[in-house]
Protein backbone atom coordinates (compact mmCIF):
# COMPACT_ATOMS: atom_id res chain seq x y z
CA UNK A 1 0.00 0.00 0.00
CA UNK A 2 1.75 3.40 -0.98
CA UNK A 3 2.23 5.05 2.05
CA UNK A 4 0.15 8.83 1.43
CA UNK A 5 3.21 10.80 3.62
CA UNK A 6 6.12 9.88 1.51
CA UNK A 7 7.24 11.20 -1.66
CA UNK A 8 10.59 10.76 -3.62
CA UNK A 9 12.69 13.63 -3.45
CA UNK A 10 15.31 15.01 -6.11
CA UNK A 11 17.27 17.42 -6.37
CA UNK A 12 19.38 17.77 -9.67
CA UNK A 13 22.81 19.43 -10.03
CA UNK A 14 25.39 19.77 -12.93
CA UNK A 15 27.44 16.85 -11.79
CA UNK A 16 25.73 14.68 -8.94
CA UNK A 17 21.77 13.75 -8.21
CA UNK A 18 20.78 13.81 -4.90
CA UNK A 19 18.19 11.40 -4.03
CA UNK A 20 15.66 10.87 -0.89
CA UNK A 21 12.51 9.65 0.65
CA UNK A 22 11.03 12.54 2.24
CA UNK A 23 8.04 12.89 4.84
CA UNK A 24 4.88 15.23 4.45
CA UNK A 25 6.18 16.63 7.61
CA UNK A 26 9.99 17.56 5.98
CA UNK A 27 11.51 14.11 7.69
CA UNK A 28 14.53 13.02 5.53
CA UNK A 29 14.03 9.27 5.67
CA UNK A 30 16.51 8.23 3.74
CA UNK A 31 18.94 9.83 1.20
CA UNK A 32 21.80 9.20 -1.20
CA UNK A 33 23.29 10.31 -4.46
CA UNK A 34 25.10 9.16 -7.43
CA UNK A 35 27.55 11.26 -9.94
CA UNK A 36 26.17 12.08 -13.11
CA UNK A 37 29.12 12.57 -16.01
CA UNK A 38 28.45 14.79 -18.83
CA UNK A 39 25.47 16.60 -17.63
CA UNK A 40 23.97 13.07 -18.56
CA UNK A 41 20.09 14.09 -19.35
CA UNK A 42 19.16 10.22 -19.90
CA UNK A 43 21.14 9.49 -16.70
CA UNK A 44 19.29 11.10 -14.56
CA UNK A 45 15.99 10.38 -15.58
CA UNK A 46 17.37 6.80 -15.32
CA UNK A 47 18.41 7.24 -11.83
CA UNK A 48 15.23 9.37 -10.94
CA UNK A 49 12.41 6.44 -12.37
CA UNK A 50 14.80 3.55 -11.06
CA UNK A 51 14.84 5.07 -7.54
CA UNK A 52 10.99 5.92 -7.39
CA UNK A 53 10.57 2.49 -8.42
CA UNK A 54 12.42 1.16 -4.85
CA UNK A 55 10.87 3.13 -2.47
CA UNK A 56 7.23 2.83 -0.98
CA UNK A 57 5.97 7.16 -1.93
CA UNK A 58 3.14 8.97 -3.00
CA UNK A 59 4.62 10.92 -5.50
CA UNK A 60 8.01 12.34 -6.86
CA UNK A 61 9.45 15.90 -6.09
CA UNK A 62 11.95 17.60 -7.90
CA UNK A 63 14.08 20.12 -7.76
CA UNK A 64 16.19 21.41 -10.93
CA UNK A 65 17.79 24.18 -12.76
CA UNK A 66 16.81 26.59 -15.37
CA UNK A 67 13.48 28.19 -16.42
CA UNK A 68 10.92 25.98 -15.01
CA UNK A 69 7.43 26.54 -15.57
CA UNK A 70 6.15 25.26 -11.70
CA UNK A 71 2.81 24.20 -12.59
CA UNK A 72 3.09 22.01 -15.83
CA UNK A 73 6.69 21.12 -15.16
CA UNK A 74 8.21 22.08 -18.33
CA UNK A 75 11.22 23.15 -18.93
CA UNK A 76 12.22 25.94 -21.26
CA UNK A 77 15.64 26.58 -20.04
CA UNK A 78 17.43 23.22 -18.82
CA UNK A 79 20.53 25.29 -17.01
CA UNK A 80 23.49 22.85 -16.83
CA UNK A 81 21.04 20.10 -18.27
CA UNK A 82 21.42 21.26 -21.61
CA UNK A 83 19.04 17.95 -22.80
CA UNK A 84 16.05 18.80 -21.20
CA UNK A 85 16.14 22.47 -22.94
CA UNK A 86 12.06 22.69 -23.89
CA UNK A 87 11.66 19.00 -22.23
CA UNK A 88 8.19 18.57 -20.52
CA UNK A 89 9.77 16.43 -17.85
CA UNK A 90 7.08 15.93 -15.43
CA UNK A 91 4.81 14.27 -18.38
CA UNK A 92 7.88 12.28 -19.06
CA UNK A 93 8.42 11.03 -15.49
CA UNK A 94 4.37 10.48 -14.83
CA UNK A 95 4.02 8.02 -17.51
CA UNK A 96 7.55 6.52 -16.41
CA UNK A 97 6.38 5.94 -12.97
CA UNK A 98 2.78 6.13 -12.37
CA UNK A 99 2.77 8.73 -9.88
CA UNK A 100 2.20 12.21 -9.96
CA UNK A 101 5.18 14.02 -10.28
CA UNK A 102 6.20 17.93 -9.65
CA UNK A 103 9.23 20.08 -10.50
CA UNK A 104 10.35 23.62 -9.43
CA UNK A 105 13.48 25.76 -9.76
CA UNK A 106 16.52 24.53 -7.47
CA UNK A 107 17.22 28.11 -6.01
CA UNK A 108 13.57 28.63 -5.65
CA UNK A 109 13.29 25.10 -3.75
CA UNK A 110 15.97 26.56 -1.51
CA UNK A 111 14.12 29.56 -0.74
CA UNK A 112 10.59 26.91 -0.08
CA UNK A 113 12.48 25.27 2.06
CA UNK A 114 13.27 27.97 4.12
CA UNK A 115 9.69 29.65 4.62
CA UNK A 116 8.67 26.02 4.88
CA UNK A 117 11.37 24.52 7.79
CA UNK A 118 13.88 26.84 7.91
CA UNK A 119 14.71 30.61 9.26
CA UNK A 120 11.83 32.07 7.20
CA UNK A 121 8.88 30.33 8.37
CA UNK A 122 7.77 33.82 10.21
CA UNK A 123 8.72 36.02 7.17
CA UNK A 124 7.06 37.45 4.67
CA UNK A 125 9.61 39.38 2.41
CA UNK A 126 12.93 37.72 2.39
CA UNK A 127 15.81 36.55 -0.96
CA UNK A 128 17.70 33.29 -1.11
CA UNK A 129 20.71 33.78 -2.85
CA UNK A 130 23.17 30.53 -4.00
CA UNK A 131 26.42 30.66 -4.72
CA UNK A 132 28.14 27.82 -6.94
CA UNK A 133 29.04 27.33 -10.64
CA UNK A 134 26.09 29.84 -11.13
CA UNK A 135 24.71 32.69 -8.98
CA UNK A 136 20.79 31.69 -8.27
CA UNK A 137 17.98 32.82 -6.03
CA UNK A 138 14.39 33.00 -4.80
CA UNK A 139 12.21 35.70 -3.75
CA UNK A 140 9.45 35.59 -1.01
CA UNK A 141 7.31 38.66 -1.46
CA UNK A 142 4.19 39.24 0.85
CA UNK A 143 4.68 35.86 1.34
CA UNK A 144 4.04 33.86 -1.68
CA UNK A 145 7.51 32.83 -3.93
CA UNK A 146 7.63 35.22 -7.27
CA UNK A 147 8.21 33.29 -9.76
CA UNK A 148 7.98 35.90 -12.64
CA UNK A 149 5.96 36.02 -15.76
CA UNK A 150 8.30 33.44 -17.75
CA UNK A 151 9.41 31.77 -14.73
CA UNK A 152 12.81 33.71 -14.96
CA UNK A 153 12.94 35.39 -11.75
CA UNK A 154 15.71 35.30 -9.02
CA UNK A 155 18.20 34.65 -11.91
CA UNK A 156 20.61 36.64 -9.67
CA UNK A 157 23.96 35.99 -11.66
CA UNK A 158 22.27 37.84 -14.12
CA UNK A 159 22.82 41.61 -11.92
CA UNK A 160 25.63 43.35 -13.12
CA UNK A 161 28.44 43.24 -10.66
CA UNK A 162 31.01 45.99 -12.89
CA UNK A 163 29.92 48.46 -15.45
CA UNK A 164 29.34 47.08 -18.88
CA UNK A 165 32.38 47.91 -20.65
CA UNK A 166 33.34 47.30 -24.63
CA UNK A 167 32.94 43.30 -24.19
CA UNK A 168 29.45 41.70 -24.80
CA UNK A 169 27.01 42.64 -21.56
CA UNK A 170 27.17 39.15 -20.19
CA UNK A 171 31.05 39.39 -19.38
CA UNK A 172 30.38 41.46 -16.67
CA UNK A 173 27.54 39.74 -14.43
CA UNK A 174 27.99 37.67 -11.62
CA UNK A 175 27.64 34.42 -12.83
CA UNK A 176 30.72 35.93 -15.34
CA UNK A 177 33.12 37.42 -12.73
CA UNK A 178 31.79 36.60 -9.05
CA UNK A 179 30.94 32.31 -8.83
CA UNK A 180 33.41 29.70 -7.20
CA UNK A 181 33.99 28.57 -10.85
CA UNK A 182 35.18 31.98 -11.79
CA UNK A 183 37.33 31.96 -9.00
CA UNK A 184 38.97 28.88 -9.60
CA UNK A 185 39.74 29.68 -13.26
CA UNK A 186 41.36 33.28 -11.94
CA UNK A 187 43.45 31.73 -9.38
CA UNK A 188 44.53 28.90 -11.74
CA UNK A 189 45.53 31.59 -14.43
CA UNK A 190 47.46 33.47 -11.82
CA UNK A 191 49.36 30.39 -10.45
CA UNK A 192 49.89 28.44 -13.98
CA UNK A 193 48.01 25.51 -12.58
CA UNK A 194 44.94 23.90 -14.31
CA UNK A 195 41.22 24.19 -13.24
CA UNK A 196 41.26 20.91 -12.28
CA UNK A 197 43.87 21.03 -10.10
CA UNK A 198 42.73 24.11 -8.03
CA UNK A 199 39.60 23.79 -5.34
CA UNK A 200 38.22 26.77 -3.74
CA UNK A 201 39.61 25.26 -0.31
CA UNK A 202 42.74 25.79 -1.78
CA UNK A 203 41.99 29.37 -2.75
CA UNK A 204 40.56 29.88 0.93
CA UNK A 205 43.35 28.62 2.49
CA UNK A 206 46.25 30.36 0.98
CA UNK A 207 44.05 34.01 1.77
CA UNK A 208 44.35 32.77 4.93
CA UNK A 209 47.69 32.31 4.73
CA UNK A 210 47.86 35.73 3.41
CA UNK A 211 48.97 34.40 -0.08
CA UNK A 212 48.80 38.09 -2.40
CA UNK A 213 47.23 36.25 -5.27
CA UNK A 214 44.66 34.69 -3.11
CA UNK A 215 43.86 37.79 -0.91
CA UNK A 216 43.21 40.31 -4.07
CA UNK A 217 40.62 37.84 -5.81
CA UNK A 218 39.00 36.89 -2.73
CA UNK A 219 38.32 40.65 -1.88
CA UNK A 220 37.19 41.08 -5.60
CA UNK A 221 35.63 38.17 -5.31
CA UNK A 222 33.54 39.18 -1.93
CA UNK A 223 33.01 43.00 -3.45
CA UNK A 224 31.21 40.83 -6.64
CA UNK A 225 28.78 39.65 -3.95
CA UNK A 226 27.97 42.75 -2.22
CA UNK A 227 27.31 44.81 -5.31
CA UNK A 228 25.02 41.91 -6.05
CA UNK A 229 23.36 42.10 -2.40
CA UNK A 230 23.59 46.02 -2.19
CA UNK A 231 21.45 45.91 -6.01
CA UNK A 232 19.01 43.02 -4.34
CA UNK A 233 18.41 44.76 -1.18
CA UNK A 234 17.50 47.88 -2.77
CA UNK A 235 15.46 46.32 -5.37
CA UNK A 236 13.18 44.08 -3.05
CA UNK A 237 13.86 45.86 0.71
CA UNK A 238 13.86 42.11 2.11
CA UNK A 239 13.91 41.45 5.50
CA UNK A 240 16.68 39.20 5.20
CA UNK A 241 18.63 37.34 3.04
CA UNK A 242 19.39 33.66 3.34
CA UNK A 243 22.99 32.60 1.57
CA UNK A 244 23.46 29.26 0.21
CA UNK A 245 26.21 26.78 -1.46
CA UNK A 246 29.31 25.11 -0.75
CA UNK A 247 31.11 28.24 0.36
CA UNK A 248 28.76 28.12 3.33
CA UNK A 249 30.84 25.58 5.16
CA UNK A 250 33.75 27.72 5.51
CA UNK A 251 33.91 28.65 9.11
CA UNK A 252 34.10 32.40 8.78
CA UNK A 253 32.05 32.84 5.74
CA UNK A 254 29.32 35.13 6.64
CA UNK A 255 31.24 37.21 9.57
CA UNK A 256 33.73 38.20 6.22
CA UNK A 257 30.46 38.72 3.77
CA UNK A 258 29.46 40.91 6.30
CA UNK A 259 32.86 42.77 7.09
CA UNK A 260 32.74 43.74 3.43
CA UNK A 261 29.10 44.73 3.36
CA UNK A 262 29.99 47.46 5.67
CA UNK A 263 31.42 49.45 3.40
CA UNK A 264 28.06 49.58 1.54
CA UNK A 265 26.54 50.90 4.75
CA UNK A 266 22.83 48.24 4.41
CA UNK A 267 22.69 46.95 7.84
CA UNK A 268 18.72 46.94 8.04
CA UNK A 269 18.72 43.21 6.30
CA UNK A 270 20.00 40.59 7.69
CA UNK A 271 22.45 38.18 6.01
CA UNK A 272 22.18 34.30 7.30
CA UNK A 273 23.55 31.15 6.47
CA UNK A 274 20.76 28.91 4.39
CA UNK A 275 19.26 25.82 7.40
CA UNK A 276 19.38 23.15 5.57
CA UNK A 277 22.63 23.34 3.02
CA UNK A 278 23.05 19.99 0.85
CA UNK A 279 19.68 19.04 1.89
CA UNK A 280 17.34 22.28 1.15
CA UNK A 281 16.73 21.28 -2.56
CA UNK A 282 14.94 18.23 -1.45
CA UNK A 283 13.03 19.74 1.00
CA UNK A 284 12.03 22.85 -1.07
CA UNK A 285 10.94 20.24 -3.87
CA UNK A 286 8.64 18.52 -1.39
CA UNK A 287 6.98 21.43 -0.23
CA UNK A 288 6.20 22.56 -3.50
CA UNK A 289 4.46 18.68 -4.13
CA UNK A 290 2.29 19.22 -1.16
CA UNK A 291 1.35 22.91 -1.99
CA UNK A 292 0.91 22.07 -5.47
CA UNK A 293 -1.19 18.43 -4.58
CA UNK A 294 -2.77 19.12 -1.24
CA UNK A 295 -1.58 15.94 -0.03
């Protein structure tokens, strides 16, 4: 008997799918992943329908990048998925595995799963912002998630972070001069190393080490984000603003976003770590399901 309070859980990323039986009540039951070479389209659809297929749920939640459209689950956009560009994958998934199936945005299943069981569940105007190969985010106004009238909105790596200068427009966003990618490549250009051989641990550590290199693009680096934030803040007037990604687990993180967001003198929003990190794409996706499905 399929048990009414469980639903399959997914959250899709460039290079790994994350994978868990979730609880109506935001209970991670059980979880896992598996890597996913070559932004593998047929892979993961694979692994999503395979692992539905063990598990004892009501339904199947997803959360993945690009322009989603929330309701019908298509996607126009497919992010880092380039194969499911204009790929209707909930239809796809429902016939693959009986159940009904729904799909949102990753950064806006971040920002669900904060109003839902995180740090926002008293707020009504508040930004997630993600921080990775791409800039994303969500947006909470009067206390509904804005989606946007082609399901484009929160596409925060889009904001300027420099003047436009004589190079096309897009060289001088965020998601072009301020990600952990971008920071790699810099520091790997600087040092005569390859991409692959640099992490942003690495980066971290020599700035703490008070390496030259490392200490100029980390400041650039940290000034990328705050002309993002500064632009958000006065934009929207959030509350607060919830930071996510794998930068998060450094130590000292927000205490050094928020040394350099001094300078831009904003102190009436407050900056905070995301609740639920590696987990808050699941989450978000199954709180969309339930608001979505009523179950």
């Amino acid at each position: 008997m399929t048990n009414l309070k469980n639903l399959a859980a997914f959250d899709i990323g460039g290079t790994t799918l994350k994978m868990g039986v979730v609880s109506s009540e935001g209970d991670i039951l059980q979880h896992e992943k598996m890597t996913i070479p070559d932004f593998d389209g047929e892979l993961i659809l694979a692994g999503i329908s395979e692992y539905t297929k063990k598990h004892d749920v009501a339904g199947v939640a997803i959360s993945a990048p690009g322009y989603i459209n929330p309701k019908t689950g298509f996607i126009t956009m497919g992010g880092a998925i380039r194969a499911f560009d204009n790929f209707p994958i909930r239809e796809y998934l429902e016939e693959k595995t009986g159940l009904p199936v729904t799909v949102e945005n990753d950064a806006n299943c971040v920002a669900l799963c904060e109003k839902w069981v995180g740090g926002a569940q008293d707020l009504d105007n508040f930004l997630c912002m993600t921080i990775g190969t791409g800039i994303g985010g969500g947006i909470f106004i009067d206390g509904k998630l804005y989606s946007g009238s082609r399901f484009r909105a929160g596409e925060f790596g889009y904001l300027f972070s420099d003047r436009p200068g004589s190079y096309e427009p897009g060289s001088y966003t965020m998601n072009q001069t301020t990600t952990m990618l971008v920071l790699r490549r810099q520091y790997a250009a600087h040092t005569g190393k390859s991409l692959n051989e640099v992490t942003g641990e690495e980066i971290f550590a020599a700035y703490d080490a008070r390496e030259p290199i490392a200490e100029k693009l980390i400041h650039d680096f940290y000034t990328g984000l705050c002309t993002g934030l500064y632009n958000l803040i006065y934009c929207f007037d959030p509350s607060h603003i919830f930071i996510g990604g794998g930068i998060t687990d450094r130590p000292t993180f927000l205490d050094e976003l928020k040394h350099h967001m001094a300078f831009f003198g904003l102190r009436d929003t407050e900056l905070e770590l995301v609740s639920h990190k590696n987990q808050a794409g699941l989450l978000g996706a199954v709180y969309h399901h339930l608001l979505l499905t009523e179950i």
